[in-house]
Each structure stands twice: as structure tokens, then as C-alpha cells.
PDB file of N, CA and C in Angstrom:
ATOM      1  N   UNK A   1     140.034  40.369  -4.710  1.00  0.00           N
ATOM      2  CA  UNK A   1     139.097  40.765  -5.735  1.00  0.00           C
ATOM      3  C   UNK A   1     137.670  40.544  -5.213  1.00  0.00           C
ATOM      4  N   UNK A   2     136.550  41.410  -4.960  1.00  0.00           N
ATOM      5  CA  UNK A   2     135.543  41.787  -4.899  1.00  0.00           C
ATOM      6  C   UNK A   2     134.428  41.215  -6.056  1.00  0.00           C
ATOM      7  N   UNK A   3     133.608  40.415  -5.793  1.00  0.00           N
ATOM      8  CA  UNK A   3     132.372  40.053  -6.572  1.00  0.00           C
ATOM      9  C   UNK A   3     131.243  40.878  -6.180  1.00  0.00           C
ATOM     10  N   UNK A   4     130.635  40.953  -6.835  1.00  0.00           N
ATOM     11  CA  UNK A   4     129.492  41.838  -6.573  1.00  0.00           C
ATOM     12  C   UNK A   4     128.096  40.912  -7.550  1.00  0.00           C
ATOM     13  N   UNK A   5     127.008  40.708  -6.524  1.00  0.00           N
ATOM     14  CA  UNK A   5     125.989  40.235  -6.748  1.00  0.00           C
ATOM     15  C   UNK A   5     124.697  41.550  -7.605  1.00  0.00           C
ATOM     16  N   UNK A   6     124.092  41.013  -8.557  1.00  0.00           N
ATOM     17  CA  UNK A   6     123.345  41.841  -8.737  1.00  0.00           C
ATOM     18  C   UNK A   6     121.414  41.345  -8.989  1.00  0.00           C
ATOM     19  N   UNK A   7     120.961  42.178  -8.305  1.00  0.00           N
ATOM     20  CA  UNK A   7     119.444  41.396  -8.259  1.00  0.00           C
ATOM     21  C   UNK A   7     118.966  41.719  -9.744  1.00  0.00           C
ATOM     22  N   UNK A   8     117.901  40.860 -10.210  1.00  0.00           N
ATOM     23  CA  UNK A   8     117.332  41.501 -11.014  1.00  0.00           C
ATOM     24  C   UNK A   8     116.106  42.428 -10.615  1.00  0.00           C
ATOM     25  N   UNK A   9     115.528  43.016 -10.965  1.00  0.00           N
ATOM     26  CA  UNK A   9     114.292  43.738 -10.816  1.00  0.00           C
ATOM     27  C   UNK A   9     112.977  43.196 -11.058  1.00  0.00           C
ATOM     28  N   UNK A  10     112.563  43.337 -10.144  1.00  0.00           N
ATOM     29  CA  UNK A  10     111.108  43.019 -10.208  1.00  0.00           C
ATOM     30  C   UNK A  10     110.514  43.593 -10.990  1.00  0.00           C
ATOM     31  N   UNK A  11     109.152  42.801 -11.906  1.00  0.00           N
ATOM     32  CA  UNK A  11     108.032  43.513 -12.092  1.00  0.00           C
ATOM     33  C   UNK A  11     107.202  43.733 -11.341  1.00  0.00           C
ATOM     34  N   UNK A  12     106.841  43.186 -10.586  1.00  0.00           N
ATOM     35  CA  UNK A  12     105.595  43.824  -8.936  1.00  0.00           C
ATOM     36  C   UNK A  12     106.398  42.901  -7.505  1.00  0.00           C
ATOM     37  N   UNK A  13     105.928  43.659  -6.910  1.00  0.00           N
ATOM     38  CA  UNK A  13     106.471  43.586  -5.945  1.00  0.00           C
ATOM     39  C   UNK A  13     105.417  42.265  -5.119  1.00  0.00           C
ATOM     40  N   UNK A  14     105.864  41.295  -4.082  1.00  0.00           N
ATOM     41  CA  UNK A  14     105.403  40.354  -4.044  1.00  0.00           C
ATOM     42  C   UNK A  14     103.956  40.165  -3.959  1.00  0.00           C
ATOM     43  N   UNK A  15     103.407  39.246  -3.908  1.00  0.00           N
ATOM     44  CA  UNK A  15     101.682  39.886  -3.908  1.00  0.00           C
ATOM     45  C   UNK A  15     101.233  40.410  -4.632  1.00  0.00           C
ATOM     46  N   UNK A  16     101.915  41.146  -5.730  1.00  0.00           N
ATOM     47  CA  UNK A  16     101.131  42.049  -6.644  1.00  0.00           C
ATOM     48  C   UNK A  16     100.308  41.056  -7.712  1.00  0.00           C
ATOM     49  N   UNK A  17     100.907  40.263  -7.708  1.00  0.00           N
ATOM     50  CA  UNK A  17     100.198  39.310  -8.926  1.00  0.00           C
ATOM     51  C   UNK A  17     100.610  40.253 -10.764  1.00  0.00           C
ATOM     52  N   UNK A  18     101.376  40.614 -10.581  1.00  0.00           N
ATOM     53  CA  UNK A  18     101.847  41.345 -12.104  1.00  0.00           C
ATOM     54  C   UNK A  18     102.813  41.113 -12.243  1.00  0.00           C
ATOM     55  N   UNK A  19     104.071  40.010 -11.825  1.00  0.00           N
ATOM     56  CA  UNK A  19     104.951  39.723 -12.478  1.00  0.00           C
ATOM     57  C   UNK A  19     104.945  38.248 -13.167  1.00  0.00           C
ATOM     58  N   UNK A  20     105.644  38.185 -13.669  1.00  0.00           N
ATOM     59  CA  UNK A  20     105.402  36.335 -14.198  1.00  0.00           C
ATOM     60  C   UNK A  20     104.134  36.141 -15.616  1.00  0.00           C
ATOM     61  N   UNK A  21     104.342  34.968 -15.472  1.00  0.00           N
ATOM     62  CA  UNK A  21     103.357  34.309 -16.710  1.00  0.00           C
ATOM     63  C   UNK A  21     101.852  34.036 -16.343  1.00  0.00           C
ATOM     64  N   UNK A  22     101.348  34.099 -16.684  1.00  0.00           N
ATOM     65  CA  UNK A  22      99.399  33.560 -16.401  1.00  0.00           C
ATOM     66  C   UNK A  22      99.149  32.657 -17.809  1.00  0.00           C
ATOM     67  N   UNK A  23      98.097  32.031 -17.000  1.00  0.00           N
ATOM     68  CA  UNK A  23      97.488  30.954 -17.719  1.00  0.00           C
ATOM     69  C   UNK A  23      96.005  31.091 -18.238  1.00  0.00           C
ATOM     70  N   UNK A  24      96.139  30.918 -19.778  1.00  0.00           N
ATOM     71  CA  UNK A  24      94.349  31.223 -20.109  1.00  0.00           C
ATOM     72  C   UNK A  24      94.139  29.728 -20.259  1.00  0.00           C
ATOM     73  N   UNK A  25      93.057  29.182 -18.893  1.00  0.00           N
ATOM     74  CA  UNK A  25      92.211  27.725 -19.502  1.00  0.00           C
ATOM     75  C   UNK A  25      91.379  27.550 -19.764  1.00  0.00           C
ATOM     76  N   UNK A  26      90.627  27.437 -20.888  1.00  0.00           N
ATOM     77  CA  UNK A  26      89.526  26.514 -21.655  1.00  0.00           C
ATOM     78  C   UNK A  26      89.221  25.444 -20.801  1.00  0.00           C
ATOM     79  N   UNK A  27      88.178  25.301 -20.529  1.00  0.00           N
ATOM     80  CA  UNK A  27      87.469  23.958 -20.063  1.00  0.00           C
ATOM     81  C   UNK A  27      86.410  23.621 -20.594  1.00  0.00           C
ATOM     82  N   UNK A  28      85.905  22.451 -20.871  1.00  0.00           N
ATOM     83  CA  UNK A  28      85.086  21.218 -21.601  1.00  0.00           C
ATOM     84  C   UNK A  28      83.931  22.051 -20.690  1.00  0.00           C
ATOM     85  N   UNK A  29      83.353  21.833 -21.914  1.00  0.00           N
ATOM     86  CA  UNK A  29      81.534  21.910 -20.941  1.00  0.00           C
ATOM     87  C   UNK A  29      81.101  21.101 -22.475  1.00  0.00           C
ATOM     88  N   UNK A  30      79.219  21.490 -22.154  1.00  0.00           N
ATOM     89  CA  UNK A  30      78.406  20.552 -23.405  1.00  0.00           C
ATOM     90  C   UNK A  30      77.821  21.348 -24.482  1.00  0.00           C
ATOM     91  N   UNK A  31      78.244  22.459 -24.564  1.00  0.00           N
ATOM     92  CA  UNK A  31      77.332  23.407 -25.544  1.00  0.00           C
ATOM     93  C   UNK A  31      78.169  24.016 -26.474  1.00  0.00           C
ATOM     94  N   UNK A  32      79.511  23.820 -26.457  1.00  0.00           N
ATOM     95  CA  UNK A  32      79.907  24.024 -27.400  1.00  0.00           C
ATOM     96  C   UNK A  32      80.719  23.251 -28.423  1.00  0.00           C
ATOM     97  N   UNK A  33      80.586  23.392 -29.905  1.00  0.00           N
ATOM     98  CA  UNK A  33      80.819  22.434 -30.885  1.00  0.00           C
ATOM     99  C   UNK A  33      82.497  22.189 -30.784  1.00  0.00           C
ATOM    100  N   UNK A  34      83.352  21.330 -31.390  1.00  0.00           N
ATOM    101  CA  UNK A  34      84.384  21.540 -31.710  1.00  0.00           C
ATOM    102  C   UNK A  34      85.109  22.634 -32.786  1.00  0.00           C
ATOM    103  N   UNK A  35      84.293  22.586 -33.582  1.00  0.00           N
ATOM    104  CA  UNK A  35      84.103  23.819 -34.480  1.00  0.00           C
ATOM    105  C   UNK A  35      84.176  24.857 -34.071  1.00  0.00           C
ATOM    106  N   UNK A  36      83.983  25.507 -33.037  1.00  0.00           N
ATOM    107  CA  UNK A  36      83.224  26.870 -32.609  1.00  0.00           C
ATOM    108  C   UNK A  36      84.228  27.022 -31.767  1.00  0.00           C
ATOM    109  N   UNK A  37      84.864  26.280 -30.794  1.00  0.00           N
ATOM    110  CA  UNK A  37      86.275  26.068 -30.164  1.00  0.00           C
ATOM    111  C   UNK A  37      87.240  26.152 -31.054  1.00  0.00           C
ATOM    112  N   UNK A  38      87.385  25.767 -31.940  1.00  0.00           N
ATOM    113  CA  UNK A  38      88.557  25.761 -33.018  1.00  0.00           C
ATOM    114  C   UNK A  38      88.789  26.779 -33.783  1.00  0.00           C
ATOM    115  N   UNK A  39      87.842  27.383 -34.054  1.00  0.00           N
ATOM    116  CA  UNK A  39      87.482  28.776 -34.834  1.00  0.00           C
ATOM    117  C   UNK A  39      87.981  29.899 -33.859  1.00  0.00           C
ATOM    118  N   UNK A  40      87.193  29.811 -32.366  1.00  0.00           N
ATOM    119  CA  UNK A  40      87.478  31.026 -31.686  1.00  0.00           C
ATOM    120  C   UNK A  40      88.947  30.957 -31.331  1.00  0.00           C
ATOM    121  N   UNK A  41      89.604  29.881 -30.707  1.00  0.00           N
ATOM    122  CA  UNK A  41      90.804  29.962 -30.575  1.00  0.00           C
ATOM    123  C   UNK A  41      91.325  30.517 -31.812  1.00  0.00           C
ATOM    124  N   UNK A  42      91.184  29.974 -32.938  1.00  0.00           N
ATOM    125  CA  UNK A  42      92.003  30.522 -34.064  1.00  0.00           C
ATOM    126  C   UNK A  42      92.034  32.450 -34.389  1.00  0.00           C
ATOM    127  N   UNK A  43      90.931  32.447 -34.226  1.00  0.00           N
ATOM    128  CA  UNK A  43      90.748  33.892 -34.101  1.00  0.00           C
ATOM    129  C   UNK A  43      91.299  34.740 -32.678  1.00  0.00           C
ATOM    130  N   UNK A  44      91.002  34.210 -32.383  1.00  0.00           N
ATOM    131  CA  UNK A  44      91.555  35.012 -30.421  1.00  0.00           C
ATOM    132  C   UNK A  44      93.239  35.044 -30.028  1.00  0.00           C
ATOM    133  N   UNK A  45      93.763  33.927 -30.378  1.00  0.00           N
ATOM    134  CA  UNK A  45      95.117  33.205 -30.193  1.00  0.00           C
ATOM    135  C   UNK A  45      95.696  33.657 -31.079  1.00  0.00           C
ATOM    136  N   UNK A  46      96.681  34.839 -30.611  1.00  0.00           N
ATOM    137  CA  UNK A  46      97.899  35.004 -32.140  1.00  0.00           C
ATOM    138  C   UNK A  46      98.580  33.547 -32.535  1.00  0.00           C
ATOM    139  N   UNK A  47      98.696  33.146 -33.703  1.00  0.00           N
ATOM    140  CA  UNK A  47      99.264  31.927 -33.703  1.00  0.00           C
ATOM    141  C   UNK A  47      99.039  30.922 -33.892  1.00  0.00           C
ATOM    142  N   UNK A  48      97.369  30.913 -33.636  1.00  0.00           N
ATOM    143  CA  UNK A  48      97.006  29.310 -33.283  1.00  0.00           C
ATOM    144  C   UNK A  48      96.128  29.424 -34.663  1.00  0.00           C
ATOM    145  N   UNK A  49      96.477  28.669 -35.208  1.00  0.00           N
ATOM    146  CA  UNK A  49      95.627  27.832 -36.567  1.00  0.00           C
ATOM    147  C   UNK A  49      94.236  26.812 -36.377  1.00  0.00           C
ATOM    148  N   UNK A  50      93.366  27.501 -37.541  1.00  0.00           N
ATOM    149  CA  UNK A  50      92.042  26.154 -37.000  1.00  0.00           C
ATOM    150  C   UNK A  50      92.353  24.652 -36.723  1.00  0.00           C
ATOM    151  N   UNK A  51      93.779  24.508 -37.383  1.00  0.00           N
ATOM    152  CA  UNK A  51      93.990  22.710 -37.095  1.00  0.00           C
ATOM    153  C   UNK A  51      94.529  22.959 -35.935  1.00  0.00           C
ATOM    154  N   UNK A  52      95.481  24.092 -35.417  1.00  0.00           N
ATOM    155  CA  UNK A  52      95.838  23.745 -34.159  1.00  0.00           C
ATOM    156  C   UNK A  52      95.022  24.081 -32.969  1.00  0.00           C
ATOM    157  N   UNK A  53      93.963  25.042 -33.288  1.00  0.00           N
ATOM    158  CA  UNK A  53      92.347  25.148 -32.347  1.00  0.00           C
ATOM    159  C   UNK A  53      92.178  24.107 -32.464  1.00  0.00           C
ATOM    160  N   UNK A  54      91.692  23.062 -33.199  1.00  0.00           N
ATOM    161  CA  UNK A  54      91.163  21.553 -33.498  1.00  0.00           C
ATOM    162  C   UNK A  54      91.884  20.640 -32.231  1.00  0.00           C
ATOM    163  N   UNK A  55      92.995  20.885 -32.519  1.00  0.00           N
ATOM    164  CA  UNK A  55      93.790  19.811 -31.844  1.00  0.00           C
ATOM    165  C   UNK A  55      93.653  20.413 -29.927  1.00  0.00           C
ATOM    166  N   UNK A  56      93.565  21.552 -29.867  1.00  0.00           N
ATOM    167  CA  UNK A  56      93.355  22.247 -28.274  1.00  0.00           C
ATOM    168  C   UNK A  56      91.969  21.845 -28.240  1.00  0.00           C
ATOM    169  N   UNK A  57      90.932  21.895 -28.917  1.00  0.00           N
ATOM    170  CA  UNK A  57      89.649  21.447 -28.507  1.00  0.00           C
ATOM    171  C   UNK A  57      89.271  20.190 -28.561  1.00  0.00           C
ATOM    172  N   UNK A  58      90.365  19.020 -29.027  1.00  0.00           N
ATOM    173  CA  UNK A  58      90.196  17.916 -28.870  1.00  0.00           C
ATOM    174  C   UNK A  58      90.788  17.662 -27.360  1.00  0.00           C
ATOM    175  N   UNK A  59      92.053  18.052 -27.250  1.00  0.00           N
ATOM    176  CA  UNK A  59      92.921  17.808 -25.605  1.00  0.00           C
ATOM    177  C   UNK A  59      91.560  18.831 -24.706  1.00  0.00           C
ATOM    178  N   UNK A  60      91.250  19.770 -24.712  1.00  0.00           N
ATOM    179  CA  UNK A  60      89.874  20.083 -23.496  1.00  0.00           C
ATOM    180  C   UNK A  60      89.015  19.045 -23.550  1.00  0.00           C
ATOM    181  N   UNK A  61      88.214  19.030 -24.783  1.00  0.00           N
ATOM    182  CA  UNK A  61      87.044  17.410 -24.377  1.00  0.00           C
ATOM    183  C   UNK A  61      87.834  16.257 -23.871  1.00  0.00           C
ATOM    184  N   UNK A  62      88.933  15.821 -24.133  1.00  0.00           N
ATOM    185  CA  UNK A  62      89.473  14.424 -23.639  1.00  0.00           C
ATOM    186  C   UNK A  62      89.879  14.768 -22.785  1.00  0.00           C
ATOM    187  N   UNK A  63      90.894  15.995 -21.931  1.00  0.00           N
ATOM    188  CA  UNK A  63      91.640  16.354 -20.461  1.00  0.00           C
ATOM    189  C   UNK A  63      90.569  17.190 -19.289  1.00  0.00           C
ATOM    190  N   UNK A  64      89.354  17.822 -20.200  1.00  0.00           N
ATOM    191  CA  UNK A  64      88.710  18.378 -19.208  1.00  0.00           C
ATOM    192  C   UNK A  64      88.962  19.802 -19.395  1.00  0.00           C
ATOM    193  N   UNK A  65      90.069  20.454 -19.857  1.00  0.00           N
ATOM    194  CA  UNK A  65      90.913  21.610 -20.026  1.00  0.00           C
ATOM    195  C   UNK A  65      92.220  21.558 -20.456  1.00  0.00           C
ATOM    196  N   UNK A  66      92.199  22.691 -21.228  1.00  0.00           N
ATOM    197  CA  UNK A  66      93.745  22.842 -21.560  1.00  0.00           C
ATOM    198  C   UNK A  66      94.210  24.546 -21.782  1.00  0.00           C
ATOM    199  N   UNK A  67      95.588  24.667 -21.453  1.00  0.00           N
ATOM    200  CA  UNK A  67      96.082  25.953 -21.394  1.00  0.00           C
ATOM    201  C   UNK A  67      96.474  26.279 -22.737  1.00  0.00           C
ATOM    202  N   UNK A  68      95.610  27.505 -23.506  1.00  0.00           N
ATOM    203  CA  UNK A  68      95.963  28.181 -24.518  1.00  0.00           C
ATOM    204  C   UNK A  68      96.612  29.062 -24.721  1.00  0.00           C
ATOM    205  N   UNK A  69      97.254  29.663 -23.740  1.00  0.00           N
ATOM    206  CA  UNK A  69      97.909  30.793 -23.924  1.00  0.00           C
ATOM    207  C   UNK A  69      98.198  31.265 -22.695  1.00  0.00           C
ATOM    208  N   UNK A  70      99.858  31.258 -22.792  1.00  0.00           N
ATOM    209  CA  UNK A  70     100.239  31.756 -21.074  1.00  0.00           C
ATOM    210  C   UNK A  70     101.519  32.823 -21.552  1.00  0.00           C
ATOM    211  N   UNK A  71     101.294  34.012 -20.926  1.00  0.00           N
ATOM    212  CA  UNK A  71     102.003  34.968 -20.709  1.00  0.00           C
ATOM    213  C   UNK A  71     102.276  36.285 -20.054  1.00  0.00           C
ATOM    214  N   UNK A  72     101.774  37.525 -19.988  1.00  0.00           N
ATOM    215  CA  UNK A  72     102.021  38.416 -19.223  1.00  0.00           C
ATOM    216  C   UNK A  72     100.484  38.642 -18.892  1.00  0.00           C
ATOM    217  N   UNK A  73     100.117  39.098 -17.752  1.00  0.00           N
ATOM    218  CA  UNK A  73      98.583  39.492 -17.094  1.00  0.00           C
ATOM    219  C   UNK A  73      97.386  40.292 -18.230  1.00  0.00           C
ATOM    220  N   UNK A  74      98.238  41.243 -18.371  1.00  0.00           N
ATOM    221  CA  UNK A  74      97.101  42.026 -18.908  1.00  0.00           C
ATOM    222  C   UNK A  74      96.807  41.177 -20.911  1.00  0.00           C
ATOM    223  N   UNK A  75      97.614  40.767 -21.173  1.00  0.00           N
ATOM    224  CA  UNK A  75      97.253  40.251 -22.470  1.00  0.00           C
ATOM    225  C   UNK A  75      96.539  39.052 -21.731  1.00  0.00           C
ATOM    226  N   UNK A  76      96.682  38.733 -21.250  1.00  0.00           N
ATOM    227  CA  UNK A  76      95.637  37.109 -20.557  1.00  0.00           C
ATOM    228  C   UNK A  76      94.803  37.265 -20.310  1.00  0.00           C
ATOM    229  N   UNK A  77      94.705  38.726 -19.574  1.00  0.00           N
ATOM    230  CA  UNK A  77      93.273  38.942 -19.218  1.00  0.00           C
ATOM    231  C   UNK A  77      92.263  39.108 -20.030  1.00  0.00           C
ATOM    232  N   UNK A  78      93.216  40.128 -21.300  1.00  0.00           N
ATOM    233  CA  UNK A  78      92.737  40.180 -22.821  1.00  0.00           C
ATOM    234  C   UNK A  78      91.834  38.931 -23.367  1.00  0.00           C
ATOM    235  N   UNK A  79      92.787  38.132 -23.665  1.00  0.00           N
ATOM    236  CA  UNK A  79      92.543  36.653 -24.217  1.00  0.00           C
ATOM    237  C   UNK A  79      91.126  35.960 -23.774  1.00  0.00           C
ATOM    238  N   UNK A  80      91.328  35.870 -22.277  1.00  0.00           N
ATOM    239  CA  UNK A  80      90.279  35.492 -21.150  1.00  0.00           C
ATOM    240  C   UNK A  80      89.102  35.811 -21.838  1.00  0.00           C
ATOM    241  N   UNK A  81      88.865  37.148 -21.861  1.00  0.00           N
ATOM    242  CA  UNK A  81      87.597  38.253 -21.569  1.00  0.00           C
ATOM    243  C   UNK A  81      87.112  38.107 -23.313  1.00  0.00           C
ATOM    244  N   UNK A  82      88.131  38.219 -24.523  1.00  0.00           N
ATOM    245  CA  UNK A  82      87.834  37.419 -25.863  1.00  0.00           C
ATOM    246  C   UNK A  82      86.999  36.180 -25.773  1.00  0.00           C
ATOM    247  N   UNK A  83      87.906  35.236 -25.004  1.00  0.00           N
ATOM    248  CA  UNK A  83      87.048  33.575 -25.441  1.00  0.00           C
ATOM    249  C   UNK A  83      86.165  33.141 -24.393  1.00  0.00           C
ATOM    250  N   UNK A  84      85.850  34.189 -23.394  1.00  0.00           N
ATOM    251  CA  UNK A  84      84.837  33.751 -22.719  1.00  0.00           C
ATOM    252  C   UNK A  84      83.344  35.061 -23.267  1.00  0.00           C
ATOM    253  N   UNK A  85      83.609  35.924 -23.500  1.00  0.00           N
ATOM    254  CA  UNK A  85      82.740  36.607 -24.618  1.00  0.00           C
ATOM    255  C   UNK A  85      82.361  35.528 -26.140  1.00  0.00           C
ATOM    256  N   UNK A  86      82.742  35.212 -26.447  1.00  0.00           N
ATOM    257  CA  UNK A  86      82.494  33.870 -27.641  1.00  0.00           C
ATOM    258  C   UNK A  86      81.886  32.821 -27.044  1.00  0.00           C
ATOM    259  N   UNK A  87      81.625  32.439 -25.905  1.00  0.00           N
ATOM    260  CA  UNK A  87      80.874  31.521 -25.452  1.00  0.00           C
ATOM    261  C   UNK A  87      81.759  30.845 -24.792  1.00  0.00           C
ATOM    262  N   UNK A  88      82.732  30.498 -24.637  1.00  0.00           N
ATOM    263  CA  UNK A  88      84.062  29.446 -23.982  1.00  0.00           C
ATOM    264  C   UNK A  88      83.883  29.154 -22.598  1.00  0.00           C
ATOM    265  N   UNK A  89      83.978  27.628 -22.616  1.00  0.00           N
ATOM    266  CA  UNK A  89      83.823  28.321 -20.611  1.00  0.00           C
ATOM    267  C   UNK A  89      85.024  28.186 -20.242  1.00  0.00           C
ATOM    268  N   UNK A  90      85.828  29.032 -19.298  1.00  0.00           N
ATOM    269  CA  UNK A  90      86.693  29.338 -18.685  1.00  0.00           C
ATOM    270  C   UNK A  90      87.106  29.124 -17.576  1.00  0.00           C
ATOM    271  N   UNK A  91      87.952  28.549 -17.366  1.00  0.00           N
ATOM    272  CA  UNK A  91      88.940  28.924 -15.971  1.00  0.00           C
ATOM    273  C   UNK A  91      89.049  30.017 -15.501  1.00  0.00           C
ATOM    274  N   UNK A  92      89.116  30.368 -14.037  1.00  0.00           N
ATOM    275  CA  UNK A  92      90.372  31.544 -13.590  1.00  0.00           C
ATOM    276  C   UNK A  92      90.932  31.817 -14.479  1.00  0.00           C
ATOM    277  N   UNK A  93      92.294  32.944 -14.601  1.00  0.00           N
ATOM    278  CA  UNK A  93      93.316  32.820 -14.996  1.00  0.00           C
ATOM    279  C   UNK A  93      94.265  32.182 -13.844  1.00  0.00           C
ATOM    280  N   UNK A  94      95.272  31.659 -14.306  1.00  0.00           N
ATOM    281  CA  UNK A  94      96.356  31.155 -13.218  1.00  0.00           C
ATOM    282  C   UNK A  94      97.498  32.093 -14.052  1.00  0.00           C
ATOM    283  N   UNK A  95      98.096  32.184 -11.920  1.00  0.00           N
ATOM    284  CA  UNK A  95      99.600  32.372 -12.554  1.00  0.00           C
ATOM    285  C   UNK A  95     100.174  30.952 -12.268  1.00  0.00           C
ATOM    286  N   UNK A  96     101.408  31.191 -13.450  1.00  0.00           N
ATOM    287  CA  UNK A  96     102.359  30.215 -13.688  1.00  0.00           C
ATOM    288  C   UNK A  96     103.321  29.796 -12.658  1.00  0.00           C
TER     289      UNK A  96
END
């Protein structure tokens, strides 16, 4: 009896940087309020609630940064280009 292996398929081919998860990071700087972090995440972030913006803009001022949202490229890039238009300062994106 015969097994047969099967690959899965790629979304890009290596190097392409379009398959996999990416990372949107927020990083601490001094000009912006907690408020104004908490708000934009809430607005930008499907999902994320002003208490749970609150709680991501408390972990950036105390960690330096934190990852808000990781998933496919082009919505990250989305996200990115949102909360750094609002004033946010930003990371790269990373992939995952």
C-alpha cells in the first residue's frame, strides 16, 4: 500500500514576504495621551474596545511596545498606515 504525501500550497513563494502573519507595533513615545491611544486603537482595531485600547496603551508605556494586531499583509499594512496617520508612533511591520 502506497502513501502519498501532499504539500500544502503556498501563498508566496519564498521571499515574497506575502505569506504568513505580520505584526502591527505601537511604540511608547511622549506626545501622545493614553486617551488618544485608547480611542485610536478602539477605532482602527476591529475588536478592540476603549478598555481594551486602555489596557494596550498601558502594556506600550510600561513594555516600550506592544503588538495590536497580527495577521495577513495587506490588512496590516491597512492598520499600520490608520494608526500611524492618527499620530501613533510605529514600528515596522513584522512578519510573524
Amino acid at each position: 500500500m502506497a502513501t502519498e504525501t501532499l504539500e500544502r500550497p503556498r501563498t508566496g513563494g519564498p521571499g515574497s514576504g506575502l505569506g504568513g502573519d505580520w505584526r502591527v507595533i505601537v511604540l511608547n513615545d511622549d506626545h501622545n495621551t493614553f486617551d488618544h491611544v485608547a480611542r485610536t486603537l478602539a477605532n482602527v482595531i476591529p475588536g478592540v474596545s476603549f478598555d481594551a485600547g486602555y489596557r494596550l496603551a498601558d502594556r506600550i508605556h510600561n513594555s516600550g511596545q506592544a503588538i495590536v494586531w497580527t495577521g495577513a499583509k495587506e490588512t496590516a499594512e491597512l492598520y499600520w498606515e490608520l494608526l500611524k496617520d492618527a499620530g501613533l508612533t510605529m514600528a515596522p511591520l513584522e512578519r510573524q
